[in-house]
ModelCIF file with pLDDT and N, C-alpha, C, O atoms, coordinates in Angstrom:
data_MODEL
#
_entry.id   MODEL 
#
_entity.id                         1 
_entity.type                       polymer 
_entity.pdbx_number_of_molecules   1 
#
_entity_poly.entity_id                      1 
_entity_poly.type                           'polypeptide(L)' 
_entity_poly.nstd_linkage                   no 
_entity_poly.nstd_monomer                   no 
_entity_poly.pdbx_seq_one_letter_code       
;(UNK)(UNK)(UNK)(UNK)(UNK)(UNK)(UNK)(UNK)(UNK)(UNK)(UNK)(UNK)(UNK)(UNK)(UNK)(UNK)
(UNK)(UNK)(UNK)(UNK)(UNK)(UNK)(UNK)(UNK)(UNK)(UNK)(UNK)(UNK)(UNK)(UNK)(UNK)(UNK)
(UNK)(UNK)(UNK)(UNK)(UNK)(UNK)(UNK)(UNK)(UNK)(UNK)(UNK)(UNK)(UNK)(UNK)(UNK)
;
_entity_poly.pdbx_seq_one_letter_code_can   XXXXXXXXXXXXXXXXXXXXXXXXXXXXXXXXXXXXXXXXXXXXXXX 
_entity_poly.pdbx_strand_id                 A 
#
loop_
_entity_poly_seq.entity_id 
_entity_poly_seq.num 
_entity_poly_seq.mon_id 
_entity_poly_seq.hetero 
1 1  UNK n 
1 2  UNK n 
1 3  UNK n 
1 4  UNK n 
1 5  UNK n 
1 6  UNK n 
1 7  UNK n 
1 8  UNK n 
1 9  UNK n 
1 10 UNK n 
1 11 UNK n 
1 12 UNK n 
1 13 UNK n 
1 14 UNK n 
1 15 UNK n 
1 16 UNK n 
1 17 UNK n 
1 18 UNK n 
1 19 UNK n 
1 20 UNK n 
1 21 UNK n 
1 22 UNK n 
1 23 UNK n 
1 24 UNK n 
1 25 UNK n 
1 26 UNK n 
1 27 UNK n 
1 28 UNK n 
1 29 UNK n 
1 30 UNK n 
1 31 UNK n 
1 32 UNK n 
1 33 UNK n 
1 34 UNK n 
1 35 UNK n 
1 36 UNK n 
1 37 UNK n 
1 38 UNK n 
1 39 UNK n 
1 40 UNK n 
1 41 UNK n 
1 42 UNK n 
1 43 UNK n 
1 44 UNK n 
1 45 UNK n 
1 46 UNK n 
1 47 UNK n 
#
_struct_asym.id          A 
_struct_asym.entity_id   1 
#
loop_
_ma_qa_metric.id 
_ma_qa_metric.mode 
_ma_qa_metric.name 
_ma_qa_metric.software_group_id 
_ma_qa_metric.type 
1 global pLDDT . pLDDT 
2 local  pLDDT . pLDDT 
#
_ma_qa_metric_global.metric_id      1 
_ma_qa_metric_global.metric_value   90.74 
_ma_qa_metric_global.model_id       1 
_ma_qa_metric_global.ordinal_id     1 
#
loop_
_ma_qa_metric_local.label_asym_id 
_ma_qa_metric_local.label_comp_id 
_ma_qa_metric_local.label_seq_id 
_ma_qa_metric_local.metric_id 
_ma_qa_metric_local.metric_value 
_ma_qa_metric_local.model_id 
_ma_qa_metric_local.ordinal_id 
A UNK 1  2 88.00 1 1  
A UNK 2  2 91.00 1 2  
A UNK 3  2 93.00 1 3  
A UNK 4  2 92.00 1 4  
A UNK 5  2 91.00 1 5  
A UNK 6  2 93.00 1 6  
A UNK 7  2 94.00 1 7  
A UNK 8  2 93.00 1 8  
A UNK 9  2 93.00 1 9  
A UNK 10 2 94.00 1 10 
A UNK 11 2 95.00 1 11 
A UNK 12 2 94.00 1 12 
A UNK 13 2 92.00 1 13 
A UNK 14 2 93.00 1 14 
A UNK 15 2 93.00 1 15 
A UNK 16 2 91.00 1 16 
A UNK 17 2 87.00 1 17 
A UNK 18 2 85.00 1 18 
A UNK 19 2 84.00 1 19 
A UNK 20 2 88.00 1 20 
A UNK 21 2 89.00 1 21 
A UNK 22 2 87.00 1 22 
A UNK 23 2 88.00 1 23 
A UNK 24 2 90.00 1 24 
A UNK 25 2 88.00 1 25 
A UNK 26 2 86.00 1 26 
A UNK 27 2 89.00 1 27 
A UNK 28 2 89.00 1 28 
A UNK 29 2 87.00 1 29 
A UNK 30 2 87.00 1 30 
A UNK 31 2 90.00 1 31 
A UNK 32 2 88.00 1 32 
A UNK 33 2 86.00 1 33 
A UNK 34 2 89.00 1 34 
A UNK 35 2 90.00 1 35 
A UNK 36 2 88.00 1 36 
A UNK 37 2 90.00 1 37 
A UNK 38 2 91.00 1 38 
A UNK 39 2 90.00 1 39 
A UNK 40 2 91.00 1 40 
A UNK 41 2 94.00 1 41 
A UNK 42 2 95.00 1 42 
A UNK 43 2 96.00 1 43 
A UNK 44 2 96.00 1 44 
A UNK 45 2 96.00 1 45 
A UNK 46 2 96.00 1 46 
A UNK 47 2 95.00 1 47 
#
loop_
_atom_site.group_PDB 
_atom_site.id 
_atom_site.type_symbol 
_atom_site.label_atom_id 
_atom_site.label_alt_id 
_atom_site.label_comp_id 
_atom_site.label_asym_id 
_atom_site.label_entity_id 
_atom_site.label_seq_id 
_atom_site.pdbx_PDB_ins_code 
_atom_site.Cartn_x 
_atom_site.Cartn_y 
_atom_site.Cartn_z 
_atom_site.occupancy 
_atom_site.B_iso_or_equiv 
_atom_site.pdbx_formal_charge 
_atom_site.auth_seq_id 
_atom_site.auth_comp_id 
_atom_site.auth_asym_id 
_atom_site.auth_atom_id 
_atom_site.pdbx_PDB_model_num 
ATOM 1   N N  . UNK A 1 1  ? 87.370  87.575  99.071  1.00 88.00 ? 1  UNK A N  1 
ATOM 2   C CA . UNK A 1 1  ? 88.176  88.223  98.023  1.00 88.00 ? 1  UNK A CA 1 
ATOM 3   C C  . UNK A 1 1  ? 89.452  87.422  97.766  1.00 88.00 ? 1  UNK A C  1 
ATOM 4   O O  . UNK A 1 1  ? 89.874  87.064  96.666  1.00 88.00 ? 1  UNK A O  1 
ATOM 5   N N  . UNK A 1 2  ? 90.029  87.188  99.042  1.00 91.00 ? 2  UNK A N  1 
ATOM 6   C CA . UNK A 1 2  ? 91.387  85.908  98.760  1.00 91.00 ? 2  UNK A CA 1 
ATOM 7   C C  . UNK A 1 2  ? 90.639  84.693  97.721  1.00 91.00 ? 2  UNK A C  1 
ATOM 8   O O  . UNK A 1 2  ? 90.984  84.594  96.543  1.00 91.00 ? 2  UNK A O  1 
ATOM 9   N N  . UNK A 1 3  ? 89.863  84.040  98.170  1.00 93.00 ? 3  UNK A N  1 
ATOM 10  C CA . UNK A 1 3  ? 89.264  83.056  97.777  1.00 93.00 ? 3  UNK A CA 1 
ATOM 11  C C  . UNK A 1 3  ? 89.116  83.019  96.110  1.00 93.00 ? 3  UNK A C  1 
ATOM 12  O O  . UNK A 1 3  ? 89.403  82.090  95.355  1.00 93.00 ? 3  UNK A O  1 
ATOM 13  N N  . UNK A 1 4  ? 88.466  84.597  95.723  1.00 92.00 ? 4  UNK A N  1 
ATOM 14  C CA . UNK A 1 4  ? 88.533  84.886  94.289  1.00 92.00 ? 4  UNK A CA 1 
ATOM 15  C C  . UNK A 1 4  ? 89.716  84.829  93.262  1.00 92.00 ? 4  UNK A C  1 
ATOM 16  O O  . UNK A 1 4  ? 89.700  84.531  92.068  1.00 92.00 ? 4  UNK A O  1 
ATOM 17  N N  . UNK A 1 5  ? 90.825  85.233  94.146  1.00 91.00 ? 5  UNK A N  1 
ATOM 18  C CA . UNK A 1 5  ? 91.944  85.006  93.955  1.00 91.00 ? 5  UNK A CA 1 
ATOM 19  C C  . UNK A 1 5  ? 92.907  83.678  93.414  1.00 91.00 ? 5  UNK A C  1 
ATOM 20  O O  . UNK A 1 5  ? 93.471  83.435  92.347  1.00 91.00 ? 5  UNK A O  1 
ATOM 21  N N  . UNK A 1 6  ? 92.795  82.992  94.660  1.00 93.00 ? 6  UNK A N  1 
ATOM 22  C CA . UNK A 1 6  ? 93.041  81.665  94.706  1.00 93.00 ? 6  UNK A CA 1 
ATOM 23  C C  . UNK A 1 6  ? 92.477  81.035  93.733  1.00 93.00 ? 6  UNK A C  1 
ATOM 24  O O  . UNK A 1 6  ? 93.247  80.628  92.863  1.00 93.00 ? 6  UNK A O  1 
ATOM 25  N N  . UNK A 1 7  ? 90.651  80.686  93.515  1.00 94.00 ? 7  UNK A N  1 
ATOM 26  C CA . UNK A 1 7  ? 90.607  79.929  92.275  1.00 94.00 ? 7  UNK A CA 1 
ATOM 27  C C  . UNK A 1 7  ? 90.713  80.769  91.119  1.00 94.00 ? 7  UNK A C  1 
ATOM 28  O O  . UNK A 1 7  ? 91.215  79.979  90.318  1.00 94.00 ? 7  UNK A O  1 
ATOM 29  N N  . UNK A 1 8  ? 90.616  81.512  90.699  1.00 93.00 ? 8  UNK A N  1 
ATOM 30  C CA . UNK A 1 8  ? 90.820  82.379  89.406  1.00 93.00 ? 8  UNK A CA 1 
ATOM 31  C C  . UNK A 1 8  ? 92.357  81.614  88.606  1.00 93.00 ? 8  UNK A C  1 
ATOM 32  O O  . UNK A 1 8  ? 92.564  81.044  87.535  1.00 93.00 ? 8  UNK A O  1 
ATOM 33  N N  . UNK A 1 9  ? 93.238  82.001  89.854  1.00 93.00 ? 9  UNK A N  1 
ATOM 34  C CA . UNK A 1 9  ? 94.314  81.667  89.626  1.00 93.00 ? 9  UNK A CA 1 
ATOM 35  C C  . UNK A 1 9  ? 94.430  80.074  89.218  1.00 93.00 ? 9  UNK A C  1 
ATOM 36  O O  . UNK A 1 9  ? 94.951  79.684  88.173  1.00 93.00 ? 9  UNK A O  1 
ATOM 37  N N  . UNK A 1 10 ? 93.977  79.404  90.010  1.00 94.00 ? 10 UNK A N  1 
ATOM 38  C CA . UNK A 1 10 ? 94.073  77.392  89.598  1.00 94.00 ? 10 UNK A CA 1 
ATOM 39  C C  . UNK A 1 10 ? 92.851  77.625  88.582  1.00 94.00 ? 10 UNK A C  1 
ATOM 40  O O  . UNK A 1 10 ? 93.222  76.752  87.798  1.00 94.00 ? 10 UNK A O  1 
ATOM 41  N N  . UNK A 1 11 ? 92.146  77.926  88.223  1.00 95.00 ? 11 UNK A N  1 
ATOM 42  C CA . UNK A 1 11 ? 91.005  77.859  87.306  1.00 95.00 ? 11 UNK A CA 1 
ATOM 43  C C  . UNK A 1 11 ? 92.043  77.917  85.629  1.00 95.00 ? 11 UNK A C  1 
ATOM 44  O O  . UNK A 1 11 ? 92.156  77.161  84.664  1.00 95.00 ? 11 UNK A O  1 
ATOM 45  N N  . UNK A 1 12 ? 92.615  79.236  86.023  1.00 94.00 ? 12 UNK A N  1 
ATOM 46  C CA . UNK A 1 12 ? 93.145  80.159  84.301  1.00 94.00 ? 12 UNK A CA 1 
ATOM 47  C C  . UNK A 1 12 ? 94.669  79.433  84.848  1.00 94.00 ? 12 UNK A C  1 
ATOM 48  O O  . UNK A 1 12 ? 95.500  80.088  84.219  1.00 94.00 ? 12 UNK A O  1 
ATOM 49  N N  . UNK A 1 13 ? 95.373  78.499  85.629  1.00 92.00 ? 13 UNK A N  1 
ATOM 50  C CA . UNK A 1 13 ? 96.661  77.860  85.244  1.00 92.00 ? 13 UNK A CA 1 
ATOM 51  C C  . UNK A 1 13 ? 96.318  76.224  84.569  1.00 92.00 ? 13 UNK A C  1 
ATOM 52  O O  . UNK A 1 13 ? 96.876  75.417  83.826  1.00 92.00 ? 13 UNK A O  1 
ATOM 53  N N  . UNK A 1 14 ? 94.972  76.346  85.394  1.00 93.00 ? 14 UNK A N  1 
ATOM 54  C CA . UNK A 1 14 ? 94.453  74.464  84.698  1.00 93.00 ? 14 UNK A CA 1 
ATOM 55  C C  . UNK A 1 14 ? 94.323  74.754  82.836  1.00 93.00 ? 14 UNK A C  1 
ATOM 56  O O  . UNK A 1 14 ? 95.065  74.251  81.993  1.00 93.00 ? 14 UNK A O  1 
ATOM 57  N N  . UNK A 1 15 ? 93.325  75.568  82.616  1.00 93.00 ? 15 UNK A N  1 
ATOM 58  C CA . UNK A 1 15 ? 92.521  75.785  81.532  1.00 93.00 ? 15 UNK A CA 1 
ATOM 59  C C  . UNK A 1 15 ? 93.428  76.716  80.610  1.00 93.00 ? 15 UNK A C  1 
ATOM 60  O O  . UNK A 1 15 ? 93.323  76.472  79.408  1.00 93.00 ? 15 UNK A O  1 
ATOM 61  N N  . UNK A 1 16 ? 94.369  77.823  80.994  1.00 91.00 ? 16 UNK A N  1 
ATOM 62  C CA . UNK A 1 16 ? 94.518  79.033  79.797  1.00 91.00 ? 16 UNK A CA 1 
ATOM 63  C C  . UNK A 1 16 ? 96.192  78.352  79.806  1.00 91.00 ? 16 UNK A C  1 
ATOM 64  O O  . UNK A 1 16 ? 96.455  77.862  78.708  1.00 91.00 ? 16 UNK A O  1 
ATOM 65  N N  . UNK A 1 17 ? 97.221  78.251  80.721  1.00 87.00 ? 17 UNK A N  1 
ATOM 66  C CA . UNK A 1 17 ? 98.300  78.169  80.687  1.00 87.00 ? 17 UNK A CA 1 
ATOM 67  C C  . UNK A 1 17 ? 99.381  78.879  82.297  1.00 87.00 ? 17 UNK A C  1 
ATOM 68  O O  . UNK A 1 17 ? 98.906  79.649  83.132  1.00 87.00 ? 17 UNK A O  1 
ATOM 69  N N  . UNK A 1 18 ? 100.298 78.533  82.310  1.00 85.00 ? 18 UNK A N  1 
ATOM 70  C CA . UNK A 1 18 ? 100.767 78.717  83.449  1.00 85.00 ? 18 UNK A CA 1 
ATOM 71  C C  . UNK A 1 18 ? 101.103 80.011  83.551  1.00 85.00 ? 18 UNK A C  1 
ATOM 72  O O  . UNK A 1 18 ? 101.004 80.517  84.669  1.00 85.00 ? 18 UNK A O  1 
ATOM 73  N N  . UNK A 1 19 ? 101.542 80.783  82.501  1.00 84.00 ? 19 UNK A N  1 
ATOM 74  C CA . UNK A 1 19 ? 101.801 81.974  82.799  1.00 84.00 ? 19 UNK A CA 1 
ATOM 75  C C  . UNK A 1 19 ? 100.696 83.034  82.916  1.00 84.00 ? 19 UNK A C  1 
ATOM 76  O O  . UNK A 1 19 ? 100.901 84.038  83.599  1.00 84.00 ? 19 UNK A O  1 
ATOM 77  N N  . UNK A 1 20 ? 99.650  82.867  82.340  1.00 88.00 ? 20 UNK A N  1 
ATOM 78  C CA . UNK A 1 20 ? 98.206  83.380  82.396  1.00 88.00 ? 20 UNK A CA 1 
ATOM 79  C C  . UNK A 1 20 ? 97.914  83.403  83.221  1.00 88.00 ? 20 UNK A C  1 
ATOM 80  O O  . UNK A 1 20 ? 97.706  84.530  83.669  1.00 88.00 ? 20 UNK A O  1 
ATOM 81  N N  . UNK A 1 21 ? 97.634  82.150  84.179  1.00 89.00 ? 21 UNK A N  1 
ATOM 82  C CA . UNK A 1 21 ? 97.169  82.021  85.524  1.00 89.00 ? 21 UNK A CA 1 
ATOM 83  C C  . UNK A 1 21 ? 97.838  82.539  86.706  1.00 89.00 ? 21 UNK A C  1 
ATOM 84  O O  . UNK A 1 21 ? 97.263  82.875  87.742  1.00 89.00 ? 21 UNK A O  1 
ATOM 85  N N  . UNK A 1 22 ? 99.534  82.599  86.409  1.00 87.00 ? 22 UNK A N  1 
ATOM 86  C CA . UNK A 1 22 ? 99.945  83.707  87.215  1.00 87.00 ? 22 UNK A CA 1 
ATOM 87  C C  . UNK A 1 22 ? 99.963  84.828  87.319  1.00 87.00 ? 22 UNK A C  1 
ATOM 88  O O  . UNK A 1 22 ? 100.068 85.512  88.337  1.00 87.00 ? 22 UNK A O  1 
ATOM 89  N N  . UNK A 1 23 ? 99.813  85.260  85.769  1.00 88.00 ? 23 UNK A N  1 
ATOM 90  C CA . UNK A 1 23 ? 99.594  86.936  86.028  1.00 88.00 ? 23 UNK A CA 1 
ATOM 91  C C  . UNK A 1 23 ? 98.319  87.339  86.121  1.00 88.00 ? 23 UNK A C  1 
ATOM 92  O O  . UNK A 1 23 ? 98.137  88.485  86.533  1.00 88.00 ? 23 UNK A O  1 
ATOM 93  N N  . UNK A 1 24 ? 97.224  86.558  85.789  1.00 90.00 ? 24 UNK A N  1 
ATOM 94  C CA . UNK A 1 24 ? 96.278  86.765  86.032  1.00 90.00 ? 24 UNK A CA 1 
ATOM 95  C C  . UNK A 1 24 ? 95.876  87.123  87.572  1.00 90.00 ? 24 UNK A C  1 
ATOM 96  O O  . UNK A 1 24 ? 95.329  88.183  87.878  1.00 90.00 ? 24 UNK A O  1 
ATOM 97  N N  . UNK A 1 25 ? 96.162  86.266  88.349  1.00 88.00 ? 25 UNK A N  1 
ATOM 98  C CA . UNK A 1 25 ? 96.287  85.977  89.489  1.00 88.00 ? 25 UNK A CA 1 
ATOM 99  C C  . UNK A 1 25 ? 96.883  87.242  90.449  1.00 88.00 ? 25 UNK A C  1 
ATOM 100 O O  . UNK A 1 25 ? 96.432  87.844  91.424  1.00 88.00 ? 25 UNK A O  1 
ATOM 101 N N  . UNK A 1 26 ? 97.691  87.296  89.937  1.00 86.00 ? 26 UNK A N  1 
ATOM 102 C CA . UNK A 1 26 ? 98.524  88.666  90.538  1.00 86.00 ? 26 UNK A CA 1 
ATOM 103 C C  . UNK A 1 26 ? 97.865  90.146  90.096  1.00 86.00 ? 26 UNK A C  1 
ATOM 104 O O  . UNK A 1 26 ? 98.071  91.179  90.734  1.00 86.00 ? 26 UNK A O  1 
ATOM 105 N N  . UNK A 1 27 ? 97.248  90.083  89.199  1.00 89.00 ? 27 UNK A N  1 
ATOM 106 C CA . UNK A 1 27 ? 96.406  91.239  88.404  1.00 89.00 ? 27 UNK A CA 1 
ATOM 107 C C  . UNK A 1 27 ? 95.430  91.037  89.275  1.00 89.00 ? 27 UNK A C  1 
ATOM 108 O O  . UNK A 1 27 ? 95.533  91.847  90.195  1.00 89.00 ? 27 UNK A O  1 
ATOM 109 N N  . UNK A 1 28 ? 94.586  90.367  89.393  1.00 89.00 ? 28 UNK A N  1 
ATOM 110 C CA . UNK A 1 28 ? 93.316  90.199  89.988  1.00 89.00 ? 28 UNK A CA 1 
ATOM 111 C C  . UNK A 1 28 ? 93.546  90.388  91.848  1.00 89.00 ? 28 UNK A C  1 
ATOM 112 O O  . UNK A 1 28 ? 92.624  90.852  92.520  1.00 89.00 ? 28 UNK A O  1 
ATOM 113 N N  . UNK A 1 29 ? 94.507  90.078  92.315  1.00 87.00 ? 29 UNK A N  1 
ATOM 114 C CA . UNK A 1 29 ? 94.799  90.607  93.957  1.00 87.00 ? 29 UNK A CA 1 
ATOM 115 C C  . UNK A 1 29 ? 94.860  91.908  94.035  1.00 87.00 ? 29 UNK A C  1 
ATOM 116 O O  . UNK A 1 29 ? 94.148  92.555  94.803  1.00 87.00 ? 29 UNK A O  1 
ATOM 117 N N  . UNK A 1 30 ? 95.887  92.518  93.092  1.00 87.00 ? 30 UNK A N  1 
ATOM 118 C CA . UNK A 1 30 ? 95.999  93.889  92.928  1.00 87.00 ? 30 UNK A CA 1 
ATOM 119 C C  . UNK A 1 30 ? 94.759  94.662  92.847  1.00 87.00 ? 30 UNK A C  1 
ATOM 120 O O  . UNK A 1 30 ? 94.495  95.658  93.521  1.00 87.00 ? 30 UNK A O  1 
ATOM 121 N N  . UNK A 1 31 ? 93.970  94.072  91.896  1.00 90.00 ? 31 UNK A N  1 
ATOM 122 C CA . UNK A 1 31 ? 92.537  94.735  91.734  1.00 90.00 ? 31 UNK A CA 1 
ATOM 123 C C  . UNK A 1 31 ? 91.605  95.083  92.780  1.00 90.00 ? 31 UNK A C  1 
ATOM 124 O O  . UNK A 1 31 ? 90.963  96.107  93.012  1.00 90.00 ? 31 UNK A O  1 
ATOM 125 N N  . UNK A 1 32 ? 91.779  93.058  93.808  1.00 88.00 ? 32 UNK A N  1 
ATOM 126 C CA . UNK A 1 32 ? 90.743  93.217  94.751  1.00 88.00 ? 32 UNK A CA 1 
ATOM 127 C C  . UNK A 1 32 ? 91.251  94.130  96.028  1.00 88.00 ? 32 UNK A C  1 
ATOM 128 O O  . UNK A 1 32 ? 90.524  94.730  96.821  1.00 88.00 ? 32 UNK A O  1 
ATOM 129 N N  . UNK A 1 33 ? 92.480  94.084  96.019  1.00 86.00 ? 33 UNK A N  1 
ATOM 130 C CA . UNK A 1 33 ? 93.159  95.046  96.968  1.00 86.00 ? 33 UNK A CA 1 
ATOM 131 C C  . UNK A 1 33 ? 92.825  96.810  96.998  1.00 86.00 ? 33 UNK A C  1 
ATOM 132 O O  . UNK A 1 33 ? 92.768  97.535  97.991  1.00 86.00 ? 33 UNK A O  1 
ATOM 133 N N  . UNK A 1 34 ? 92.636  97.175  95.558  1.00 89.00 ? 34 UNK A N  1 
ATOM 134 C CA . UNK A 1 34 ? 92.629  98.603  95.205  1.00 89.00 ? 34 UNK A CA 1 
ATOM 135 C C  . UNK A 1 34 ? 91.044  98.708  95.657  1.00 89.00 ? 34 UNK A C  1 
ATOM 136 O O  . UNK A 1 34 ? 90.582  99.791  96.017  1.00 89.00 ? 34 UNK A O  1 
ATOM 137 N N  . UNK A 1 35 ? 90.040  97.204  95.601  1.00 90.00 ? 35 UNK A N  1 
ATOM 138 C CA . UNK A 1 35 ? 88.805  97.335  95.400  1.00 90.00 ? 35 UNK A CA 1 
ATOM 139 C C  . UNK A 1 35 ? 88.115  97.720  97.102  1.00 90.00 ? 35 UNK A C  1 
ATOM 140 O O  . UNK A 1 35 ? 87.139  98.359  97.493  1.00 90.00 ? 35 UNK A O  1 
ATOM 141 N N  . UNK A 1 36 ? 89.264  96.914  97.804  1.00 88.00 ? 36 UNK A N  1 
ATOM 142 C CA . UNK A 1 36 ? 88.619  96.587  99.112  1.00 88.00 ? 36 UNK A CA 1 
ATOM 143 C C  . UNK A 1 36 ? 89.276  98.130  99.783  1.00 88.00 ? 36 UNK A C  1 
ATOM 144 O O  . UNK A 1 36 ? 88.420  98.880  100.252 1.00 88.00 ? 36 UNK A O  1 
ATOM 145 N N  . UNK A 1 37 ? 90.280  98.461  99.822  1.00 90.00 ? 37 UNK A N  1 
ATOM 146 C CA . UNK A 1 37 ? 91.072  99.749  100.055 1.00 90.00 ? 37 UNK A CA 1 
ATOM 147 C C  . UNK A 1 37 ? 90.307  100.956 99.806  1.00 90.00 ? 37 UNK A C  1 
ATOM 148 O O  . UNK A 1 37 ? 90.093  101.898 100.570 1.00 90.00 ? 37 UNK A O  1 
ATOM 149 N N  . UNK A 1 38 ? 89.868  100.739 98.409  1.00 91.00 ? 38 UNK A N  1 
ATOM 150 C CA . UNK A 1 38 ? 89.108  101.660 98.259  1.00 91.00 ? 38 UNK A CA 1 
ATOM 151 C C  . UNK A 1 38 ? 87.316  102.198 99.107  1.00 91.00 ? 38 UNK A C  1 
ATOM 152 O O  . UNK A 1 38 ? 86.806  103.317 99.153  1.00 91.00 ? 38 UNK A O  1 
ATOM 153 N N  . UNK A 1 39 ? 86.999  101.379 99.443  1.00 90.00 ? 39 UNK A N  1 
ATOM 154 C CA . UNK A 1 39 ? 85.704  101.054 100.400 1.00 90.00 ? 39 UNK A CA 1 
ATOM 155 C C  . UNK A 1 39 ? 85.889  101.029 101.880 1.00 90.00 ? 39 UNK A C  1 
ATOM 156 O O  . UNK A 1 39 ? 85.334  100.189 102.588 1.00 90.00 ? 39 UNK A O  1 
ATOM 157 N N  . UNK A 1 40 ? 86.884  102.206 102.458 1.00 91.00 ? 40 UNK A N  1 
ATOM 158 C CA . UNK A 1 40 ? 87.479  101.853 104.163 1.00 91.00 ? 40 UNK A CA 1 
ATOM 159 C C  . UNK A 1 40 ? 86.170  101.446 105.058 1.00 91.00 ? 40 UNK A C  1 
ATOM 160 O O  . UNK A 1 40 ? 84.960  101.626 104.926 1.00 91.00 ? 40 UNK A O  1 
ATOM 161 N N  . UNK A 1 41 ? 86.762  100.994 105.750 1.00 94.00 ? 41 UNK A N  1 
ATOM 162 C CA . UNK A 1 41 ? 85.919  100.998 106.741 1.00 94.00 ? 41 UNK A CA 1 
ATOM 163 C C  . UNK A 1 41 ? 86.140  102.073 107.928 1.00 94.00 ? 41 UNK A C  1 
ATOM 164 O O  . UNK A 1 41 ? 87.243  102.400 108.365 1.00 94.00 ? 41 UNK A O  1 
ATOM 165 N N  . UNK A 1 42 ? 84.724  102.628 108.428 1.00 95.00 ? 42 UNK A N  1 
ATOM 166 C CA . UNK A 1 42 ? 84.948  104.163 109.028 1.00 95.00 ? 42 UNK A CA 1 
ATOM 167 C C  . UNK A 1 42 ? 83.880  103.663 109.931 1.00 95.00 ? 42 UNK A C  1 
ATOM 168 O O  . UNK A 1 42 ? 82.720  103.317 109.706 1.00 95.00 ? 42 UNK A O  1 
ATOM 169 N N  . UNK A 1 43 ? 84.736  103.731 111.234 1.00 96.00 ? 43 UNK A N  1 
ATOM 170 C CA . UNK A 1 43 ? 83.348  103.696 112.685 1.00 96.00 ? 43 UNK A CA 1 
ATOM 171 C C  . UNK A 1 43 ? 83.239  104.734 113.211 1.00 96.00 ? 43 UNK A C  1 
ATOM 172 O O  . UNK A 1 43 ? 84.262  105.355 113.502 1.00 96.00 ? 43 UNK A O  1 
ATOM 173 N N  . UNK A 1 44 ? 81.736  105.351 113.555 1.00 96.00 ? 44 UNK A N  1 
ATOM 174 C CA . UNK A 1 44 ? 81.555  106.455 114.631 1.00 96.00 ? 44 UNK A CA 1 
ATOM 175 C C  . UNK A 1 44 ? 82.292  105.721 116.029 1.00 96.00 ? 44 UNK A C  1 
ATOM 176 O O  . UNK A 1 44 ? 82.141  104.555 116.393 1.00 96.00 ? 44 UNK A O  1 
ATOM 177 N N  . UNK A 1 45 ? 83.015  106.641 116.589 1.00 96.00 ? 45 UNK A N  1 
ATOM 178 C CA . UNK A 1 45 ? 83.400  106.355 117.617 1.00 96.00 ? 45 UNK A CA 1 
ATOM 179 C C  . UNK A 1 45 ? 82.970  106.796 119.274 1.00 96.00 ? 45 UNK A C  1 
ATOM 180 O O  . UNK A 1 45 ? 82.418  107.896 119.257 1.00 96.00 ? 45 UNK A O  1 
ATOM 181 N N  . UNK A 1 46 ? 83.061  106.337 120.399 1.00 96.00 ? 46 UNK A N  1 
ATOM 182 C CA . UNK A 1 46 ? 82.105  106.600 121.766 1.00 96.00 ? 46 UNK A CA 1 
ATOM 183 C C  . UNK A 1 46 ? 83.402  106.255 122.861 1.00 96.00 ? 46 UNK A C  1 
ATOM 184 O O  . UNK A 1 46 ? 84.411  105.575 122.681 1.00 96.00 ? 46 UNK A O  1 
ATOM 185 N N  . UNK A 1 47 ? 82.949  106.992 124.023 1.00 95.00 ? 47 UNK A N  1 
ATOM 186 C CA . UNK A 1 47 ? 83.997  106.454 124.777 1.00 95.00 ? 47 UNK A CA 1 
ATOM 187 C C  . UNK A 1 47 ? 83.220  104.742 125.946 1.00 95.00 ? 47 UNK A C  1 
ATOM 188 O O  . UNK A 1 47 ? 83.971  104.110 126.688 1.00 95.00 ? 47 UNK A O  1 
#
């Protein structure tokens, strides 16, 4: 998910413009953050 991040971001600052690629970038962490947050991880637990 970092990884998605990372090139998204150098992908859309090479190709769209610098400010694109940063907010893009920052939009898209936020996203994968809400995405991964949202999906907890939950263990049965044992002693």
């Amino acid at each position: 998910t970092d990884f998605t991040a990372l090139a998204l971001t150098f992908v859309l600052t090479l190709a769209v413009g610098i400010e694109a690629g940063l907010m893009a970038g920052v939009g898209v962490s936020l996203l994968l953050h809400l995405w991964r947050t949202s999906r907890p991880h939950i263990a049965t637990v044992g002693r």
